[in-house]
PDB file of N, CA and C in Angstrom:
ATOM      1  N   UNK A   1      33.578 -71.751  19.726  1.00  0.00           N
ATOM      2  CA  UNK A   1      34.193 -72.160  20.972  1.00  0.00           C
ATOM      3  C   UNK A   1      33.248 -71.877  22.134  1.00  0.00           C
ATOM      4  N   UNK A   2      33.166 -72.579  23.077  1.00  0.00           N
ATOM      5  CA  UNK A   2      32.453 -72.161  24.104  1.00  0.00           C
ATOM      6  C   UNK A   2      33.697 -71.975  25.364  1.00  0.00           C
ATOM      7  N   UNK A   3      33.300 -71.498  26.612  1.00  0.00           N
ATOM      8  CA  UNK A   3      33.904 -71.052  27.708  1.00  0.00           C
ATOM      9  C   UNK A   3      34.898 -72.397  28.460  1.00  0.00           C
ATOM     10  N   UNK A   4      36.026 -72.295  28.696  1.00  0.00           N
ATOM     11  CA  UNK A   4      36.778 -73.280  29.369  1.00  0.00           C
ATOM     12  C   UNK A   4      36.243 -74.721  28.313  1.00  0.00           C
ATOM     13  N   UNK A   5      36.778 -74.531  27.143  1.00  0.00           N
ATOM     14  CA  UNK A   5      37.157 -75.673  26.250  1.00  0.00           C
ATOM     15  C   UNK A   5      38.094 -75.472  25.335  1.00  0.00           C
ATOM     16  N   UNK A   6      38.616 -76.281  25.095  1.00  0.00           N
ATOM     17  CA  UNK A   6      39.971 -76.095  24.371  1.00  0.00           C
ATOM     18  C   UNK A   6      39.701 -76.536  22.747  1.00  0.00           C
ATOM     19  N   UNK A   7      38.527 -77.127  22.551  1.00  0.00           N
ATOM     20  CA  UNK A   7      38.367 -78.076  21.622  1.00  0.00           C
ATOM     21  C   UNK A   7      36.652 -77.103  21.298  1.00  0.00           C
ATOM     22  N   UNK A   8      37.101 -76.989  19.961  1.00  0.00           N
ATOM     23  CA  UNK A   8      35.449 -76.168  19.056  1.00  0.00           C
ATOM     24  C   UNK A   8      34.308 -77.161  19.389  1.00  0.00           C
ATOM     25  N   UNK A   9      33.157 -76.314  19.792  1.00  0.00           N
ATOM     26  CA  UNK A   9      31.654 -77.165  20.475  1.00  0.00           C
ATOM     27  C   UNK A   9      31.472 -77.057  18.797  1.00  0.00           C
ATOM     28  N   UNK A  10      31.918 -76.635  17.685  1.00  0.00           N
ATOM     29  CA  UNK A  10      31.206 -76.884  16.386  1.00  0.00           C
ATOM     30  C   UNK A  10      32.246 -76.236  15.349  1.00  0.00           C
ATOM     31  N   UNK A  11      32.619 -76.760  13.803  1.00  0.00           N
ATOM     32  CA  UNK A  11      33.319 -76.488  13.214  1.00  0.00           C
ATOM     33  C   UNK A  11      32.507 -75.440  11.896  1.00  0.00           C
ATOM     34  N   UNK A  12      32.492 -74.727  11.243  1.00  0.00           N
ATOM     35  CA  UNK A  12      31.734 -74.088   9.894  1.00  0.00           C
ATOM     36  C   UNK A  12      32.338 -73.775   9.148  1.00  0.00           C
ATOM     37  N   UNK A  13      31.910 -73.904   8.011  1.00  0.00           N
ATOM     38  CA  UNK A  13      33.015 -73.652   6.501  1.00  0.00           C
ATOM     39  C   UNK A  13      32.542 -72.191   6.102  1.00  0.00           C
ATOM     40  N   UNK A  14      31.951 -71.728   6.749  1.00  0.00           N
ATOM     41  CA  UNK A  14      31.651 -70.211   6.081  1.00  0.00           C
ATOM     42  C   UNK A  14      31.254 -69.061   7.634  1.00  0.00           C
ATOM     43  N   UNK A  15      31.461 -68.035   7.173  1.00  0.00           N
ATOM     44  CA  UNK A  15      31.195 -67.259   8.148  1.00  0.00           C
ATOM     45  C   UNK A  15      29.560 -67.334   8.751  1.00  0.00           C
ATOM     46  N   UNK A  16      28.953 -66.986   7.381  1.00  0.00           N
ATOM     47  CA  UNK A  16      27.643 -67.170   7.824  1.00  0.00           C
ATOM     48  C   UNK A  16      26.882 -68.171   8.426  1.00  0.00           C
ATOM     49  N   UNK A  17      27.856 -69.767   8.510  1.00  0.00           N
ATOM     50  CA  UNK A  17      27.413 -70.754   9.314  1.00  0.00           C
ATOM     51  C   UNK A  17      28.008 -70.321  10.737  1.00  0.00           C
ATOM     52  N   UNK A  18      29.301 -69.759  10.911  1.00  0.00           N
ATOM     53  CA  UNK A  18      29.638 -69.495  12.119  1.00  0.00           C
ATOM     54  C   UNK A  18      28.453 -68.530  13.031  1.00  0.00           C
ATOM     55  N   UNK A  19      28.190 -67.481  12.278  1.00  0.00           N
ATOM     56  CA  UNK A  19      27.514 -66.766  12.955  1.00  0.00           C
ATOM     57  C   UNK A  19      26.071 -66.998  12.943  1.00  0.00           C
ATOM     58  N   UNK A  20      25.445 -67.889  12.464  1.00  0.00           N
ATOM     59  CA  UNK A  20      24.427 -68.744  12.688  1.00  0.00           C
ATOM     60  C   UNK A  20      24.623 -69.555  14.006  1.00  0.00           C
ATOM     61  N   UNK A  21      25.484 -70.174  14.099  1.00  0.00           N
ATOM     62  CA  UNK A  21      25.967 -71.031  15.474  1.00  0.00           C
ATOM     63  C   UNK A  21      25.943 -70.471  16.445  1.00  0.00           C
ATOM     64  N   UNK A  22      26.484 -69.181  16.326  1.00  0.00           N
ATOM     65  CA  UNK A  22      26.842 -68.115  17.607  1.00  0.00           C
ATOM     66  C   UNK A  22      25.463 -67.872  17.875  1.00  0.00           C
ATOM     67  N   UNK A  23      24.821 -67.404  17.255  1.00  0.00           N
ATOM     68  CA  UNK A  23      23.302 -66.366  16.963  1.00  0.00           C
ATOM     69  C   UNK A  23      22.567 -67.588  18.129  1.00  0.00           C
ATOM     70  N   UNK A  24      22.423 -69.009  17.748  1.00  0.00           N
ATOM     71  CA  UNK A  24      21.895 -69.879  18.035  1.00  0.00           C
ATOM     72  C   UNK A  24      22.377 -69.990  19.624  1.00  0.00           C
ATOM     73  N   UNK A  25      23.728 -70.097  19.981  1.00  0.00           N
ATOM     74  CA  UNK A  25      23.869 -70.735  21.248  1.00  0.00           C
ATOM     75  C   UNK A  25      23.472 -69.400  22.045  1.00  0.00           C
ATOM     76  N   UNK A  26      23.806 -68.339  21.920  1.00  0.00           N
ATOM     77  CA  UNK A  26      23.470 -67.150  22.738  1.00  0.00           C
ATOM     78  C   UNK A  26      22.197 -67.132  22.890  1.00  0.00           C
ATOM     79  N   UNK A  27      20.979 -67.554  21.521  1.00  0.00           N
ATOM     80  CA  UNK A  27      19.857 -67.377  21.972  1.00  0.00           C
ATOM     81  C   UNK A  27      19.261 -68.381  22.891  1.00  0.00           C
ATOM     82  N   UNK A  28      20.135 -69.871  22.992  1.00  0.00           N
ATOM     83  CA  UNK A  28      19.608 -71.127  23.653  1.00  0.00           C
ATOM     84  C   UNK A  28      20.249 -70.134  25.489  1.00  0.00           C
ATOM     85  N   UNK A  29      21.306 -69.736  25.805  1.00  0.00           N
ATOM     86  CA  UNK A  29      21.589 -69.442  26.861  1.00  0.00           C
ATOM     87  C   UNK A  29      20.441 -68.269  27.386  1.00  0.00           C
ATOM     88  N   UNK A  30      20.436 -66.942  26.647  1.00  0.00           N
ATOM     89  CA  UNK A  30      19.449 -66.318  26.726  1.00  0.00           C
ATOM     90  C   UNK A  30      18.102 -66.372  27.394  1.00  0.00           C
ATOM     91  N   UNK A  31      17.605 -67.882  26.337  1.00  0.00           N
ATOM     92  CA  UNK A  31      15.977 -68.153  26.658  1.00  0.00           C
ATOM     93  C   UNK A  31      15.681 -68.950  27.523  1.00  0.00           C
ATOM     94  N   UNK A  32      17.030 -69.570  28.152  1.00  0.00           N
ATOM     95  CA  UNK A  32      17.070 -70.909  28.806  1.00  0.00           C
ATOM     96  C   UNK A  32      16.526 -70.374  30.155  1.00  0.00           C
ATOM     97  N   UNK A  33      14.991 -71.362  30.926  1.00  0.00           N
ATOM     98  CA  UNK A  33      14.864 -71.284  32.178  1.00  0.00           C
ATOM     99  C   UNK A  33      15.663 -71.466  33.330  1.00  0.00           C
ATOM    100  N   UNK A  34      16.615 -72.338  33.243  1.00  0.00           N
ATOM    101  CA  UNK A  34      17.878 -72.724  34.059  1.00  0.00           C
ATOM    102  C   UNK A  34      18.450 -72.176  34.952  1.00  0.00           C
ATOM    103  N   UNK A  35      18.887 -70.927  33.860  1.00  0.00           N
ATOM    104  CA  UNK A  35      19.631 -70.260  34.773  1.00  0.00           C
ATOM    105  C   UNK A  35      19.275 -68.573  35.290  1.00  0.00           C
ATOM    106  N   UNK A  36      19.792 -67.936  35.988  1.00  0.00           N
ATOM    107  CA  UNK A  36      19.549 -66.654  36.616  1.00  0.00           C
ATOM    108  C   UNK A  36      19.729 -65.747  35.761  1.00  0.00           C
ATOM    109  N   UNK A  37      19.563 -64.430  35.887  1.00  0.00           N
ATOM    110  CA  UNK A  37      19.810 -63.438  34.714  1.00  0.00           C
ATOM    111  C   UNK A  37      21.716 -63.355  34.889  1.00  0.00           C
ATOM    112  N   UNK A  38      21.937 -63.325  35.970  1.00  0.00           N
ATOM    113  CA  UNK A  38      23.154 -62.892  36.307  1.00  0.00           C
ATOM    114  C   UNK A  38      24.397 -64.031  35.776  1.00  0.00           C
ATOM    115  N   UNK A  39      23.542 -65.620  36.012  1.00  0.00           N
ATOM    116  CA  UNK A  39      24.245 -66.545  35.341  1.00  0.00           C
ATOM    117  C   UNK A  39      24.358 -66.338  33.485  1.00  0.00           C
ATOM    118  N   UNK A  40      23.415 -65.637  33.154  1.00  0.00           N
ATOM    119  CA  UNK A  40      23.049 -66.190  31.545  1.00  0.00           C
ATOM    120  C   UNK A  40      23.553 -65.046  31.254  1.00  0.00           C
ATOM    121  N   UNK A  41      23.965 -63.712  31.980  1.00  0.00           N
ATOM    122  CA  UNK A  41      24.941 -62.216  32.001  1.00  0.00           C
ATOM    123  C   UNK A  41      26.590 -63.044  31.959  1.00  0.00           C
ATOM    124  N   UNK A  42      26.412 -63.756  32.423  1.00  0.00           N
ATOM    125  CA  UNK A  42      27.959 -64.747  32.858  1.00  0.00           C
ATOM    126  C   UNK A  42      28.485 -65.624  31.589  1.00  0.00           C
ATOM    127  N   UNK A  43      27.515 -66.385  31.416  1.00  0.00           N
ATOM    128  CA  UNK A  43      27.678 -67.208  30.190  1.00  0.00           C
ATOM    129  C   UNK A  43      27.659 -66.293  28.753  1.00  0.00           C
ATOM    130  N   UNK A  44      27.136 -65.949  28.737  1.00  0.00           N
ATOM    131  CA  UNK A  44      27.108 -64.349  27.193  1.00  0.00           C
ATOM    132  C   UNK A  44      28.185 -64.485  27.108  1.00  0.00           C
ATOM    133  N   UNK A  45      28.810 -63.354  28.437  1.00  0.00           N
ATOM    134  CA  UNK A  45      30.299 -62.932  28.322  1.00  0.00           C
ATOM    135  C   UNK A  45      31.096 -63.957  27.551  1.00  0.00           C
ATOM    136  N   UNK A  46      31.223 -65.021  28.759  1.00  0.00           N
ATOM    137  CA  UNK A  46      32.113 -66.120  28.325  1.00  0.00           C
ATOM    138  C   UNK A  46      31.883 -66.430  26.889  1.00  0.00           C
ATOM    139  N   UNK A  47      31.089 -66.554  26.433  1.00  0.00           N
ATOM    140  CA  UNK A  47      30.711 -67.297  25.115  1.00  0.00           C
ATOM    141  C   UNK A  47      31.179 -66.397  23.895  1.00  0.00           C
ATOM    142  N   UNK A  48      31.414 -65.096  24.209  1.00  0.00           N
ATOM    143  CA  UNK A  48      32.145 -63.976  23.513  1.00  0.00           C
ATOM    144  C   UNK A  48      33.264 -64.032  23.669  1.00  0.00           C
ATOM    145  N   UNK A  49      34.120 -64.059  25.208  1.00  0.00           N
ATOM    146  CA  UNK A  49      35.486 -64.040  25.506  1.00  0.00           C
ATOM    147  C   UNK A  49      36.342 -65.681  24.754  1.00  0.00           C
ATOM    148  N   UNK A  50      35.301 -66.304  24.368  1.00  0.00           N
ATOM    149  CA  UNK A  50      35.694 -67.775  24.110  1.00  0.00           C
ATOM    150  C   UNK A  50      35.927 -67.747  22.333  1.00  0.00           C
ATOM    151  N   UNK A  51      35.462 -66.870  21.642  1.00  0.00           N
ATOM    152  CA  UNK A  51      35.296 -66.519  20.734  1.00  0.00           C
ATOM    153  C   UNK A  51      35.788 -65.221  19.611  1.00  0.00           C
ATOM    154  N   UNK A  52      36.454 -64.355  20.716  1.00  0.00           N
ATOM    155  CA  UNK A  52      37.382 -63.185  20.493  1.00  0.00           C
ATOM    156  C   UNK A  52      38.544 -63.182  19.670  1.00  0.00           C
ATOM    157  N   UNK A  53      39.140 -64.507  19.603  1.00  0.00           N
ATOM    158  CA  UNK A  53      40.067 -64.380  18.403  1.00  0.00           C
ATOM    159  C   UNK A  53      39.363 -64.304  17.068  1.00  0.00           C
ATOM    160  N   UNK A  54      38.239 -65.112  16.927  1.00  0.00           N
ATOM    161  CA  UNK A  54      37.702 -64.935  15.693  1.00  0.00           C
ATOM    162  C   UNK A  54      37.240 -64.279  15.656  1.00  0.00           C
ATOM    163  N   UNK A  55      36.255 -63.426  16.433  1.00  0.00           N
ATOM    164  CA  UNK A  55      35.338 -62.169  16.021  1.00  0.00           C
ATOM    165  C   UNK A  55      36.574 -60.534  16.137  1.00  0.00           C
ATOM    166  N   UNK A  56      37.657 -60.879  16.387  1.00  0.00           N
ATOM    167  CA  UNK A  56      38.823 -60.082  16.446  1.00  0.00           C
ATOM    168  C   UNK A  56      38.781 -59.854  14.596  1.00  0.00           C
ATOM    169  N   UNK A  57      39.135 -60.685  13.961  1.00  0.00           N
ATOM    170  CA  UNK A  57      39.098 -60.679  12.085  1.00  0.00           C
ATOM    171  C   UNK A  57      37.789 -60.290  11.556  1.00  0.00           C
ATOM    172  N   UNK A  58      37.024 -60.303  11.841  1.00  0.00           N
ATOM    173  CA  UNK A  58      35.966 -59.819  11.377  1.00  0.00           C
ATOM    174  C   UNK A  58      36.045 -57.872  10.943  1.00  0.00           C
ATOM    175  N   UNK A  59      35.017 -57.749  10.122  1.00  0.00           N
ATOM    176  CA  UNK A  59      35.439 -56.142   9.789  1.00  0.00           C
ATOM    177  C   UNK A  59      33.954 -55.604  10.785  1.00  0.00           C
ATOM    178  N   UNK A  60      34.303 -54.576  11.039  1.00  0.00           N
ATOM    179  CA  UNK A  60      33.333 -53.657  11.653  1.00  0.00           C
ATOM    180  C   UNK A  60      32.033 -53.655  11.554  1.00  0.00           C
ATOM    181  N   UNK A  61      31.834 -53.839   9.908  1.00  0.00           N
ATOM    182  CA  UNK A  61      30.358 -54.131   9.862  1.00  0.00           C
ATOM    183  C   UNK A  61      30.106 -55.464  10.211  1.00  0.00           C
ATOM    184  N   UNK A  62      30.748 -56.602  10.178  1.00  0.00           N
ATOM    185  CA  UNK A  62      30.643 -58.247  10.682  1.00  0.00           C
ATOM    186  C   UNK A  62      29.882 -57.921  11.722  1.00  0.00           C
ATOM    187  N   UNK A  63      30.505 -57.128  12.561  1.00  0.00           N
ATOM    188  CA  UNK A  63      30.742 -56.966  14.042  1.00  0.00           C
ATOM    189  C   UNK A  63      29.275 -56.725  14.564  1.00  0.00           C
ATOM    190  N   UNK A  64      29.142 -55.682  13.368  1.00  0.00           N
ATOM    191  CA  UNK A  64      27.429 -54.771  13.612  1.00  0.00           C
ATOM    192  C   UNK A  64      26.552 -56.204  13.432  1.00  0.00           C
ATOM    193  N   UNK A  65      26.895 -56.447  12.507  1.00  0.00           N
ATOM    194  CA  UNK A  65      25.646 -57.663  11.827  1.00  0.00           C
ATOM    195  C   UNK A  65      25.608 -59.007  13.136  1.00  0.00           C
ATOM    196  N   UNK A  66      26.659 -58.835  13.508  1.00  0.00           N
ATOM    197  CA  UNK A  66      26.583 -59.843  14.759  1.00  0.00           C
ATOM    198  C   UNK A  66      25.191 -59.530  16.067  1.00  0.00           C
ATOM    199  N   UNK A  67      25.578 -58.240  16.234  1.00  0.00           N
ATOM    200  CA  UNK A  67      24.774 -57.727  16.924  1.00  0.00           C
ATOM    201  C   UNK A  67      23.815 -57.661  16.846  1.00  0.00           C
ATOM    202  N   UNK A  68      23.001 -57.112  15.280  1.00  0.00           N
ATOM    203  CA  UNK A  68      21.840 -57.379  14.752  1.00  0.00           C
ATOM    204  C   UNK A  68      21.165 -58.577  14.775  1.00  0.00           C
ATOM    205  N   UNK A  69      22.217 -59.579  14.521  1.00  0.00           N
ATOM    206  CA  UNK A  69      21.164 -61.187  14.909  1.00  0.00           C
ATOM    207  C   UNK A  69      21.269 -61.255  16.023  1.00  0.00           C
ATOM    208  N   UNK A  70      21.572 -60.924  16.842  1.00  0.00           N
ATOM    209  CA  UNK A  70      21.215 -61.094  18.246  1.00  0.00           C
ATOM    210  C   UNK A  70      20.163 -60.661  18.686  1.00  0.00           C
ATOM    211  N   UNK A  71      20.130 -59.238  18.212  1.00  0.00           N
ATOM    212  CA  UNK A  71      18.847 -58.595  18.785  1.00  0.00           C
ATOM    213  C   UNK A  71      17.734 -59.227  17.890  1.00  0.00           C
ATOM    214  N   UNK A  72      17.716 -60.056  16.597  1.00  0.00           N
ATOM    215  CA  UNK A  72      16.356 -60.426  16.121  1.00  0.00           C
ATOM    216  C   UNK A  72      16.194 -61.627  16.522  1.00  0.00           C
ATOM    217  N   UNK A  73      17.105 -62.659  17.167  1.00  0.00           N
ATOM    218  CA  UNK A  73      16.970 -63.860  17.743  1.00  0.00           C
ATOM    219  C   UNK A  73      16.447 -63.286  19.335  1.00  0.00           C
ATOM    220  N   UNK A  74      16.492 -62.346  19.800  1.00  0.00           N
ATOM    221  CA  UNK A  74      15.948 -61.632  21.244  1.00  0.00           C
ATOM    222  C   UNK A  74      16.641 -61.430  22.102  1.00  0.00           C
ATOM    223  N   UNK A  75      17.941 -61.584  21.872  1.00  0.00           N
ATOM    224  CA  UNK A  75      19.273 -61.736  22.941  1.00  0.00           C
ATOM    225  C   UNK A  75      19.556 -60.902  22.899  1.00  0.00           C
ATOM    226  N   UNK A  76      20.068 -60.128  23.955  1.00  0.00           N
ATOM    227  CA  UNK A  76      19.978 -58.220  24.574  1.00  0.00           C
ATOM    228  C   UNK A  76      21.967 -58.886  24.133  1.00  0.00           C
ATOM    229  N   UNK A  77      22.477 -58.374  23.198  1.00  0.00           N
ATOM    230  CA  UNK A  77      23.605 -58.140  23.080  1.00  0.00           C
ATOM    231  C   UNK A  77      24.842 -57.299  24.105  1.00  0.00           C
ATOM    232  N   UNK A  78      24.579 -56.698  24.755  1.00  0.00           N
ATOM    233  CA  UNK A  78      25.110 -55.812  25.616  1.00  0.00           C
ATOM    234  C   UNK A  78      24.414 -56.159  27.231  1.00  0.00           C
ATOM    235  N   UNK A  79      24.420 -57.247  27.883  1.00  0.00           N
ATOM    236  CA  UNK A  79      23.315 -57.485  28.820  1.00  0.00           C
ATOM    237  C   UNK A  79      23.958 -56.815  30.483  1.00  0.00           C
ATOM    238  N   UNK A  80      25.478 -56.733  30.027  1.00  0.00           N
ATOM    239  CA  UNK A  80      25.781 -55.863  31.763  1.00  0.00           C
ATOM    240  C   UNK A  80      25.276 -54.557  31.713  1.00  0.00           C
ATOM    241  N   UNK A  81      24.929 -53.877  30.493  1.00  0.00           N
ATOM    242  CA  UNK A  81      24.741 -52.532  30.074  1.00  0.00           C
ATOM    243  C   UNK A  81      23.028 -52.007  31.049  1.00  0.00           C
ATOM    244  N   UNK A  82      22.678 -53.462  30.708  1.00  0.00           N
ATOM    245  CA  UNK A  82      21.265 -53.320  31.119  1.00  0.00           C
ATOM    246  C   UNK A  82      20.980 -53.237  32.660  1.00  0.00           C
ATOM    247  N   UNK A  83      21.850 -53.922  33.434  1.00  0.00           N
ATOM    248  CA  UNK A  83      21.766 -54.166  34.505  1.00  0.00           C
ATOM    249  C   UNK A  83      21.939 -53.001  35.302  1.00  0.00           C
ATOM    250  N   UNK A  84      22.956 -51.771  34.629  1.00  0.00           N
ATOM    251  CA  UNK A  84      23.467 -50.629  34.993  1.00  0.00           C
ATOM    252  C   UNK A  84      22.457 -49.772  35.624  1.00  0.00           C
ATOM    253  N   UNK A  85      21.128 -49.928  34.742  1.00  0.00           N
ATOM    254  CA  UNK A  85      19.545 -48.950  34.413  1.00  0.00           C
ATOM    255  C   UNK A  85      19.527 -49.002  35.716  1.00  0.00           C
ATOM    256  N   UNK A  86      19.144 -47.743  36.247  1.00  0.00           N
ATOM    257  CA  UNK A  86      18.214 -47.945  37.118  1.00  0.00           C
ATOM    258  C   UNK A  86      16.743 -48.947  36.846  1.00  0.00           C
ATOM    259  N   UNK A  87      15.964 -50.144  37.740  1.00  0.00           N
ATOM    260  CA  UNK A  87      14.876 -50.206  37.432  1.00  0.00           C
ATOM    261  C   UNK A  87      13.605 -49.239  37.434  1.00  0.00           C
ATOM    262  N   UNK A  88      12.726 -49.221  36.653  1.00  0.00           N
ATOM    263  CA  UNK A  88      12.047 -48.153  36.229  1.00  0.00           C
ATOM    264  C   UNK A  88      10.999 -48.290  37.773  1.00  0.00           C
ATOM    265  N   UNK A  89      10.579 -49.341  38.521  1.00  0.00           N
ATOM    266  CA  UNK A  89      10.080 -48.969  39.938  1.00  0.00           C
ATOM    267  C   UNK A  89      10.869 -48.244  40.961  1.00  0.00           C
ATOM    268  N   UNK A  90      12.148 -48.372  40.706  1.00  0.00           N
ATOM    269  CA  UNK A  90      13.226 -47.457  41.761  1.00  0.00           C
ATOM    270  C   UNK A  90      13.477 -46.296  41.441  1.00  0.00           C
ATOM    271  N   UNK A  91      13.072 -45.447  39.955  1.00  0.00           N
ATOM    272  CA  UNK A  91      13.334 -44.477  39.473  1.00  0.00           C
ATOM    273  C   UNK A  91      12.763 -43.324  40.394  1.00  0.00           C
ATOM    274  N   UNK A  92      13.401 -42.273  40.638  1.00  0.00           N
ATOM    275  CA  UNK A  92      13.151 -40.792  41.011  1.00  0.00           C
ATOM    276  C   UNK A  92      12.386 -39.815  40.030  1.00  0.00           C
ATOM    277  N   UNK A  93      11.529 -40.108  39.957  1.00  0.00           N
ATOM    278  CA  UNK A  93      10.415 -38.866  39.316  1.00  0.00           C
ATOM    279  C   UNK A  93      10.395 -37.398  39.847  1.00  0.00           C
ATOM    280  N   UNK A  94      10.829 -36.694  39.473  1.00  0.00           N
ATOM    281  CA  UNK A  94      10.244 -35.133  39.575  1.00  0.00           C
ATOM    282  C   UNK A  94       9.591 -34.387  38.307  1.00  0.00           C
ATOM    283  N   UNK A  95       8.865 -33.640  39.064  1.00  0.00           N
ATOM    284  CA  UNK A  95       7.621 -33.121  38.334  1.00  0.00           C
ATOM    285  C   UNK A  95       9.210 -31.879  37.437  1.00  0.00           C
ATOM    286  N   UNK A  96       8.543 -31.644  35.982  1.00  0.00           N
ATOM    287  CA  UNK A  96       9.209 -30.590  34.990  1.00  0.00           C
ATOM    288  C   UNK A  96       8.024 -29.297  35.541  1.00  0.00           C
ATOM    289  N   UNK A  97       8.491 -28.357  35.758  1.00  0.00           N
ATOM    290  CA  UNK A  97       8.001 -27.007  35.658  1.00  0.00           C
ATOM    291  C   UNK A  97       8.294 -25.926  34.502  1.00  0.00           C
TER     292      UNK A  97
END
């Protein structure tokens, strides 16, 4: 499912095609020049919240393995998490004694 559609952007007869699909559109939003970090932080979400009933049935480890192709397709799975960081040029350094 994608965000504000009522109707599946793609149908799969097996899990592992589903989560091939997923793996795929997150990494096309991800890598896409288009849009802003904050837009493609926007679209993630959605593309998860659009998708929550089914990844709701999934077992725990599904869940993990989801995550895992994300991170080997390059898609920061957790991307508001990141935003949280301080950037490492704004960081406060003090010297350890």
């Amino acid at each position: 499912m994608l965000p504000n559609s009522e109707e599946p952007y793609a149908r799969y007869h097996t899990q592992e095609e589903w989560l091939e699909g997923y793996v795929n559109m997150a990494s096309r939003i991800y890598k896409s020049e288009r849009f802003s970090v904050e837009q493609k932080d926007e679209k993630l979400q959605g593309l998860a919240s659009a998708n929550t009933d089914y990844i709701s049935t999934l077992s725990s480890f599904d869940k993990i393995k989801i995550k895992a192709e994300l991170v080997k397709a390059g898609v920061n799975p957790s991307p508001k998490s990141v935003q949280s960081l301080t950037p490492p040029d704004e960081e406060h350094n003090e010297e350890i004694s």
